[in-house]
PDB file of N, CA and C in Angstrom:
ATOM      1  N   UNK A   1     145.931  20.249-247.791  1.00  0.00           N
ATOM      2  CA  UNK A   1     144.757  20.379-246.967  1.00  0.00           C
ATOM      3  C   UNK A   1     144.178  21.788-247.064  1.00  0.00           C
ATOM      4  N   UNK A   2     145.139  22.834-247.401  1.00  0.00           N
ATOM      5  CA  UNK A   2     144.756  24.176-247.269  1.00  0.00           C
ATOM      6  C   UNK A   2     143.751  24.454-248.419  1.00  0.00           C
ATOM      7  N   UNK A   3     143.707  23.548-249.449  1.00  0.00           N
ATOM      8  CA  UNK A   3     142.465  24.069-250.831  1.00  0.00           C
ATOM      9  C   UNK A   3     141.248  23.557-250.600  1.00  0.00           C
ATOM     10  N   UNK A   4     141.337  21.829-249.353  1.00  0.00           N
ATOM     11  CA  UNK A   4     139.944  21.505-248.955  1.00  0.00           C
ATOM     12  C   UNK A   4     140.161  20.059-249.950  1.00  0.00           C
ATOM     13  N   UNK A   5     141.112  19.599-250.619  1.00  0.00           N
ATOM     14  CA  UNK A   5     141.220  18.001-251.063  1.00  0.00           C
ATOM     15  C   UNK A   5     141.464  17.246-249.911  1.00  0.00           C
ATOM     16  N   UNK A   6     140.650  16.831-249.068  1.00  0.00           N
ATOM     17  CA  UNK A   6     140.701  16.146-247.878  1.00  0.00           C
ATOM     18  C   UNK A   6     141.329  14.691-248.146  1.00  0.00           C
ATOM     19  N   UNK A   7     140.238  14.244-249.299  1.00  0.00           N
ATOM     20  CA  UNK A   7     140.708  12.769-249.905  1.00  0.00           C
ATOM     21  C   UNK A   7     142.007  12.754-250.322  1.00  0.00           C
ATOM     22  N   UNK A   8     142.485  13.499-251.177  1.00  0.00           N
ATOM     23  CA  UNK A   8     143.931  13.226-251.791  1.00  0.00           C
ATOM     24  C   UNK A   8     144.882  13.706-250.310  1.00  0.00           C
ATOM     25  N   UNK A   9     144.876  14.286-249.674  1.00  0.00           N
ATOM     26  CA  UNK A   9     145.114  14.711-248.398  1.00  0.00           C
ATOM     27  C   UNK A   9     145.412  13.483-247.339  1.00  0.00           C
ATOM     28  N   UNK A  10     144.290  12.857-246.974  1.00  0.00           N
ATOM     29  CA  UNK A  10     143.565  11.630-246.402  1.00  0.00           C
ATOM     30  C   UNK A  10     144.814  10.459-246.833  1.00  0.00           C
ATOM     31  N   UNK A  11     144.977  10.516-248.163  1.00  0.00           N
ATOM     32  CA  UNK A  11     145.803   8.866-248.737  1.00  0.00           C
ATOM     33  C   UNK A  11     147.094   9.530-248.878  1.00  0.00           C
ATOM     34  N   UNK A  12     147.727  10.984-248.608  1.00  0.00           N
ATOM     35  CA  UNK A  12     149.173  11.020-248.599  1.00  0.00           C
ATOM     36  C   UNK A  12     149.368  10.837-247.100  1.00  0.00           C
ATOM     37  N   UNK A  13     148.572  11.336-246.282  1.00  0.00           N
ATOM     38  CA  UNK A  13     148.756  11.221-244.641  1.00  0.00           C
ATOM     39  C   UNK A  13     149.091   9.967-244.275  1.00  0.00           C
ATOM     40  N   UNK A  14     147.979   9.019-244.902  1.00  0.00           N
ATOM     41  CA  UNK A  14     148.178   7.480-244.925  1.00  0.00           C
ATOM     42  C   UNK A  14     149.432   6.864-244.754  1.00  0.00           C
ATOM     43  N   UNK A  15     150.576   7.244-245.711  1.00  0.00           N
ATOM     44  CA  UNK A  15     151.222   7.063-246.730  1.00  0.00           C
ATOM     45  C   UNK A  15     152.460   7.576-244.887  1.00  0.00           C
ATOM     46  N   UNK A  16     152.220   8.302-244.951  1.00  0.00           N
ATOM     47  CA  UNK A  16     153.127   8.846-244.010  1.00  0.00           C
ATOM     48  C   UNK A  16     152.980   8.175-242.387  1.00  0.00           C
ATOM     49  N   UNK A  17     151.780   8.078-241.942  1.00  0.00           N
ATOM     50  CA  UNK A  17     151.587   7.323-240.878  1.00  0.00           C
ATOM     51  C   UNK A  17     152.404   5.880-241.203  1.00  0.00           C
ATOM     52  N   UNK A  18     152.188   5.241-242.296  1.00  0.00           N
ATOM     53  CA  UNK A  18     152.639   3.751-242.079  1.00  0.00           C
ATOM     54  C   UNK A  18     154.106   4.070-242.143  1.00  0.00           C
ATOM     55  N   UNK A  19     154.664   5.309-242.056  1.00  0.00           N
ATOM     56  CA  UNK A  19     156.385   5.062-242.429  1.00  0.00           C
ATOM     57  C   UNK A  19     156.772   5.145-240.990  1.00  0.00           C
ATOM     58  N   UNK A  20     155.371   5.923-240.138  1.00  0.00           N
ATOM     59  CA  UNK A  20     155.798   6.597-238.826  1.00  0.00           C
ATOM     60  C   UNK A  20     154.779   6.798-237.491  1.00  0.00           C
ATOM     61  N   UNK A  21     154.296   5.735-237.436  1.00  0.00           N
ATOM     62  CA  UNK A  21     152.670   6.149-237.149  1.00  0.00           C
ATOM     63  C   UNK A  21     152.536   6.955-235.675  1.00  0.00           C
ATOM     64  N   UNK A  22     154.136   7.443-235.335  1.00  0.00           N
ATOM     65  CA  UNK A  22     153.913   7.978-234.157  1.00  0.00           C
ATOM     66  C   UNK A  22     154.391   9.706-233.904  1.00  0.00           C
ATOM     67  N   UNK A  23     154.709   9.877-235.143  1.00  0.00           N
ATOM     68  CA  UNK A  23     154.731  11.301-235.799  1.00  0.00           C
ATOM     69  C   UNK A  23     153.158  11.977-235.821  1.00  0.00           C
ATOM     70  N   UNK A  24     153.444  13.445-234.333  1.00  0.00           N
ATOM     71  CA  UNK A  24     152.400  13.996-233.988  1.00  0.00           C
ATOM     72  C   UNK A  24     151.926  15.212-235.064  1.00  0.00           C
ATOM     73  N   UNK A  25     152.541  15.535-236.185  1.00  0.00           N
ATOM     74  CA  UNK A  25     151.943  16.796-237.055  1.00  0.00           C
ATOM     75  C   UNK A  25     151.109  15.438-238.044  1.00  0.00           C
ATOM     76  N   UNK A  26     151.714  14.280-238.317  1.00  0.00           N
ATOM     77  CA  UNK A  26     150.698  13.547-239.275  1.00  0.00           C
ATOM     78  C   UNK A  26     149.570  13.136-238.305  1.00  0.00           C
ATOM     79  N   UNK A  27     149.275  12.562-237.242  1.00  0.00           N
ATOM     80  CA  UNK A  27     148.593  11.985-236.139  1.00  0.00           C
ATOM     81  C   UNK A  27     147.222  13.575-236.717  1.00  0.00           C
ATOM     82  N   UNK A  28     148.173  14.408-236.322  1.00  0.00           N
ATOM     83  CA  UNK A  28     147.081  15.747-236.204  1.00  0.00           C
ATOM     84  C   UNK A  28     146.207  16.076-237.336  1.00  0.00           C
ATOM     85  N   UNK A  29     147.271  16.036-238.741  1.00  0.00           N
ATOM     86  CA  UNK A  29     146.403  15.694-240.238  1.00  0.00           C
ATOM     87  C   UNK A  29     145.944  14.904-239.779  1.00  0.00           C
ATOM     88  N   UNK A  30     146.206  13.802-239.921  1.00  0.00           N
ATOM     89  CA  UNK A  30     144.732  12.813-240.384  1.00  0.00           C
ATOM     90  C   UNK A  30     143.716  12.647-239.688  1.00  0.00           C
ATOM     91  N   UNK A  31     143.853  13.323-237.996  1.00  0.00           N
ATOM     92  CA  UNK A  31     142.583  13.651-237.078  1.00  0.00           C
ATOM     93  C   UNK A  31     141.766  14.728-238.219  1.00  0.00           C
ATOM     94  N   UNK A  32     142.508  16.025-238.523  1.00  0.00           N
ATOM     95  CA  UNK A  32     141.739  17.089-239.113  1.00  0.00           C
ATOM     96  C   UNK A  32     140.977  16.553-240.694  1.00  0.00           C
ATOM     97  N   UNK A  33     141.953  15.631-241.313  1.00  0.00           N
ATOM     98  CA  UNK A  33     141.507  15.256-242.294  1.00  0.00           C
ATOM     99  C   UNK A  33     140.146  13.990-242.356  1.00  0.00           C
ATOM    100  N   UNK A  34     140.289  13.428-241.086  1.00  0.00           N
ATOM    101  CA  UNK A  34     139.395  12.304-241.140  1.00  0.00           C
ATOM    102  C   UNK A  34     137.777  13.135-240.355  1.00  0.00           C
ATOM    103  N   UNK A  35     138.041  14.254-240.077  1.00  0.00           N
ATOM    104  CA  UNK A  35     136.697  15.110-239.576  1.00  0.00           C
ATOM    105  C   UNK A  35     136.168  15.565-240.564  1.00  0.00           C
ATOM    106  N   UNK A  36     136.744  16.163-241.532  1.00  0.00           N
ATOM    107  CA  UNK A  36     136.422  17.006-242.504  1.00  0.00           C
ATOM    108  C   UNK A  36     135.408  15.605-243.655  1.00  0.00           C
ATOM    109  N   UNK A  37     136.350  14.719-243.231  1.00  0.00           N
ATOM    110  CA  UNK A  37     135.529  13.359-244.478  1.00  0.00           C
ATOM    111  C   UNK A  37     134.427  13.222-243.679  1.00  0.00           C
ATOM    112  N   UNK A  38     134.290  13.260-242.622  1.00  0.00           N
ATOM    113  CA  UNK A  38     132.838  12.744-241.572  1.00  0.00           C
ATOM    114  C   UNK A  38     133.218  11.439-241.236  1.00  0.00           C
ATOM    115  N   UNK A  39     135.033  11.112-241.392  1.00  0.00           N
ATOM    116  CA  UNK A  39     135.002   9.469-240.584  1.00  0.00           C
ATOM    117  C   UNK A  39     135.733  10.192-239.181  1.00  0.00           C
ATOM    118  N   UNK A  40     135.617   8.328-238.221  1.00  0.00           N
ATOM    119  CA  UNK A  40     136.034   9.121-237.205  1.00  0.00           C
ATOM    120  C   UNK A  40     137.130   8.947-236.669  1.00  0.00           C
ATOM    121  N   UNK A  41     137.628  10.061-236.152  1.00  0.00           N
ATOM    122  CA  UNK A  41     139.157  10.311-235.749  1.00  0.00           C
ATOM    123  C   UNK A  41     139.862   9.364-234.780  1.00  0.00           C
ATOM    124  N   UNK A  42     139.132   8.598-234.248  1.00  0.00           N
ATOM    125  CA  UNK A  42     139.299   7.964-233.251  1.00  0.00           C
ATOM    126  C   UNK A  42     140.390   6.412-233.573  1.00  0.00           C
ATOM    127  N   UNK A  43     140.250   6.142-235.130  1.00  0.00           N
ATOM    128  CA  UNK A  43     140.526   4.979-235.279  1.00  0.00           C
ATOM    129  C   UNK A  43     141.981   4.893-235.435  1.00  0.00           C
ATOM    130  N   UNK A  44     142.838   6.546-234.864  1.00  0.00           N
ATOM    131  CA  UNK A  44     144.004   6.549-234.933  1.00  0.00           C
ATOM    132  C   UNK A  44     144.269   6.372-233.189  1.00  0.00           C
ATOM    133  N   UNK A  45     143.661   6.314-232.410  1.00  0.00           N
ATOM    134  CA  UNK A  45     143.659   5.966-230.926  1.00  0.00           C
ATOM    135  C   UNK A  45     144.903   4.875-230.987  1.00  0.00           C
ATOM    136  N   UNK A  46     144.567   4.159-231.094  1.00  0.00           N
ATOM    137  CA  UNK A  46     145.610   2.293-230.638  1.00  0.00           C
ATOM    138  C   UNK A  46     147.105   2.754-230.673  1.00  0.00           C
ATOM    139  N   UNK A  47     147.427   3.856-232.052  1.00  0.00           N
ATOM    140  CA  UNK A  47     148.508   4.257-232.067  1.00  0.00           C
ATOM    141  C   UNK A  47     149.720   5.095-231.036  1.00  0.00           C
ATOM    142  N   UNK A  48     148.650   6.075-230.623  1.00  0.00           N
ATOM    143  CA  UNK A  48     149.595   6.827-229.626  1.00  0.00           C
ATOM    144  C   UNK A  48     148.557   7.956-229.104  1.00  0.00           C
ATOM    145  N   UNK A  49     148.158   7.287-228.153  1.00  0.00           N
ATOM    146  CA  UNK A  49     146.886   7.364-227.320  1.00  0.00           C
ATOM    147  C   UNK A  49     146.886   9.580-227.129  1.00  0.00           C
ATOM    148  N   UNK A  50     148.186   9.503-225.721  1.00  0.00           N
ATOM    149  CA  UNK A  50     148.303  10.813-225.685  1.00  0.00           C
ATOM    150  C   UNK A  50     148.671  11.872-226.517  1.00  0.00           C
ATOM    151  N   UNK A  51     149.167  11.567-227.525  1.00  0.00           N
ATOM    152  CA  UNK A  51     149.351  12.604-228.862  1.00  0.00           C
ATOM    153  C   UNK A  51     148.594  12.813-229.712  1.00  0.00           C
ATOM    154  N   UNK A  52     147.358  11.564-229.499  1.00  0.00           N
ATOM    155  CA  UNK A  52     146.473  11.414-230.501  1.00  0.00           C
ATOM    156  C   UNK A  52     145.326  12.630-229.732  1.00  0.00           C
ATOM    157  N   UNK A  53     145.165  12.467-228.768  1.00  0.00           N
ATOM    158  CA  UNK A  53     143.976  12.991-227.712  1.00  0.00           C
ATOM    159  C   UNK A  53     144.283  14.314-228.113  1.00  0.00           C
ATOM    160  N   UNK A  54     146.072  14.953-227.652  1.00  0.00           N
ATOM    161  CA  UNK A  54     146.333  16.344-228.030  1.00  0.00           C
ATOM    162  C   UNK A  54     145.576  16.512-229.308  1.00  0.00           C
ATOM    163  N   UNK A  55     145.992  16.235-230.351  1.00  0.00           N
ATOM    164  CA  UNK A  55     145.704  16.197-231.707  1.00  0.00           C
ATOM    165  C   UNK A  55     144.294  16.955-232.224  1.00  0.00           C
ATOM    166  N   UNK A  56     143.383  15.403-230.988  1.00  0.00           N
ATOM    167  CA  UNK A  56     141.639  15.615-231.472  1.00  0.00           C
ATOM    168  C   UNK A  56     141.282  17.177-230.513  1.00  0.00           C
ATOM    169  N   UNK A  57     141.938  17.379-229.894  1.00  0.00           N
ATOM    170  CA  UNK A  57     141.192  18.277-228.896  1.00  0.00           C
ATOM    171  C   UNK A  57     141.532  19.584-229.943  1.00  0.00           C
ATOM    172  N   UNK A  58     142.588  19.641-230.158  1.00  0.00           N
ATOM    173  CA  UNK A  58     143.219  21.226-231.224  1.00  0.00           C
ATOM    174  C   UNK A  58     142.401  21.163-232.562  1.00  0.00           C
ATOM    175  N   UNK A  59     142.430  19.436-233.196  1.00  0.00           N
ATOM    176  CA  UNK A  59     141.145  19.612-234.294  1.00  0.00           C
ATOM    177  C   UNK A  59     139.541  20.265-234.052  1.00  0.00           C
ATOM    178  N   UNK A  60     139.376  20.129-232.931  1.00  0.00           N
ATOM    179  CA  UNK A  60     138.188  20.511-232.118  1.00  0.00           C
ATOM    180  C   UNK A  60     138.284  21.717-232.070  1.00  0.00           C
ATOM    181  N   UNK A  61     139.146  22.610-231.293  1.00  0.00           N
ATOM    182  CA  UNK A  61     139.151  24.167-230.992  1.00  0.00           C
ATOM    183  C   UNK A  61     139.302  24.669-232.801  1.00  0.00           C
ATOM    184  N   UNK A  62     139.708  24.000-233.653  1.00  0.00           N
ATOM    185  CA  UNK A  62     139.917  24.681-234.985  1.00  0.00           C
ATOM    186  C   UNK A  62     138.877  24.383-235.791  1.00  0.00           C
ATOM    187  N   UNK A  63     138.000  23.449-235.637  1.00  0.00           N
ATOM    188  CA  UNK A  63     136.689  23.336-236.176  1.00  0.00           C
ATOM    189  C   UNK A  63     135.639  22.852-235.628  1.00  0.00           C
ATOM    190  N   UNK A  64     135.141  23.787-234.456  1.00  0.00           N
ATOM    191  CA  UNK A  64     134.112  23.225-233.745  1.00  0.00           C
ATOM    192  C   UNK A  64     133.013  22.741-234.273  1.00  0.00           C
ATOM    193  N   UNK A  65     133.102  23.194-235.530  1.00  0.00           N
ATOM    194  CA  UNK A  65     131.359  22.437-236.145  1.00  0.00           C
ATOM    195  C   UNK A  65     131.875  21.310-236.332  1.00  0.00           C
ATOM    196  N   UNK A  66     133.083  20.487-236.414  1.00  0.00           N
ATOM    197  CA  UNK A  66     133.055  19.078-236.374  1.00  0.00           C
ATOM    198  C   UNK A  66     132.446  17.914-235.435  1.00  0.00           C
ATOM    199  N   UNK A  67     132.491  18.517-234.131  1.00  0.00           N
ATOM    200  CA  UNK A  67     132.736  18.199-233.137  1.00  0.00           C
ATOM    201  C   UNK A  67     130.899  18.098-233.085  1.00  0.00           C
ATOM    202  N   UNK A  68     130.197  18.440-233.847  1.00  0.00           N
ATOM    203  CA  UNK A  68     128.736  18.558-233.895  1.00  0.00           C
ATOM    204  C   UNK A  68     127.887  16.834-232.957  1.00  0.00           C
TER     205      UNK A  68
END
């Protein structure tokens, strides 16, 4: 994520959610990663509501122009 390959980024996160989908550092990638694509973060909600919320709010303070 640190060079800005969001996509290749995006489908290893993937990859990791389905092994664990309640693991909060991936929850947090793929919030940061699914902002940066312009999809929305939200569609990781169903999973784990309050870790997910932490997640979007810290993606938020770290890139407020997302949040546009």
């Amino acid at each position: 994520m640190r060079m800005g390959r969001w996509e290749e980024a995006e489908s290893q996160l993937m990859e990791a959610f389905e092994k664990d989908a309640k693991n909060p550092d991936t929850l947090a990638n793929l919030a940061t990663a699914s902002l940066h694509l312009g999809k929305p973060a939200s569609r990781f909600v169903g999973y784990e509501c309050n870790v997910f919320a932490s997640c979007v709010n810290l993606c938020f303070s770290m890139y407020p122009e997302a949040h546009a």
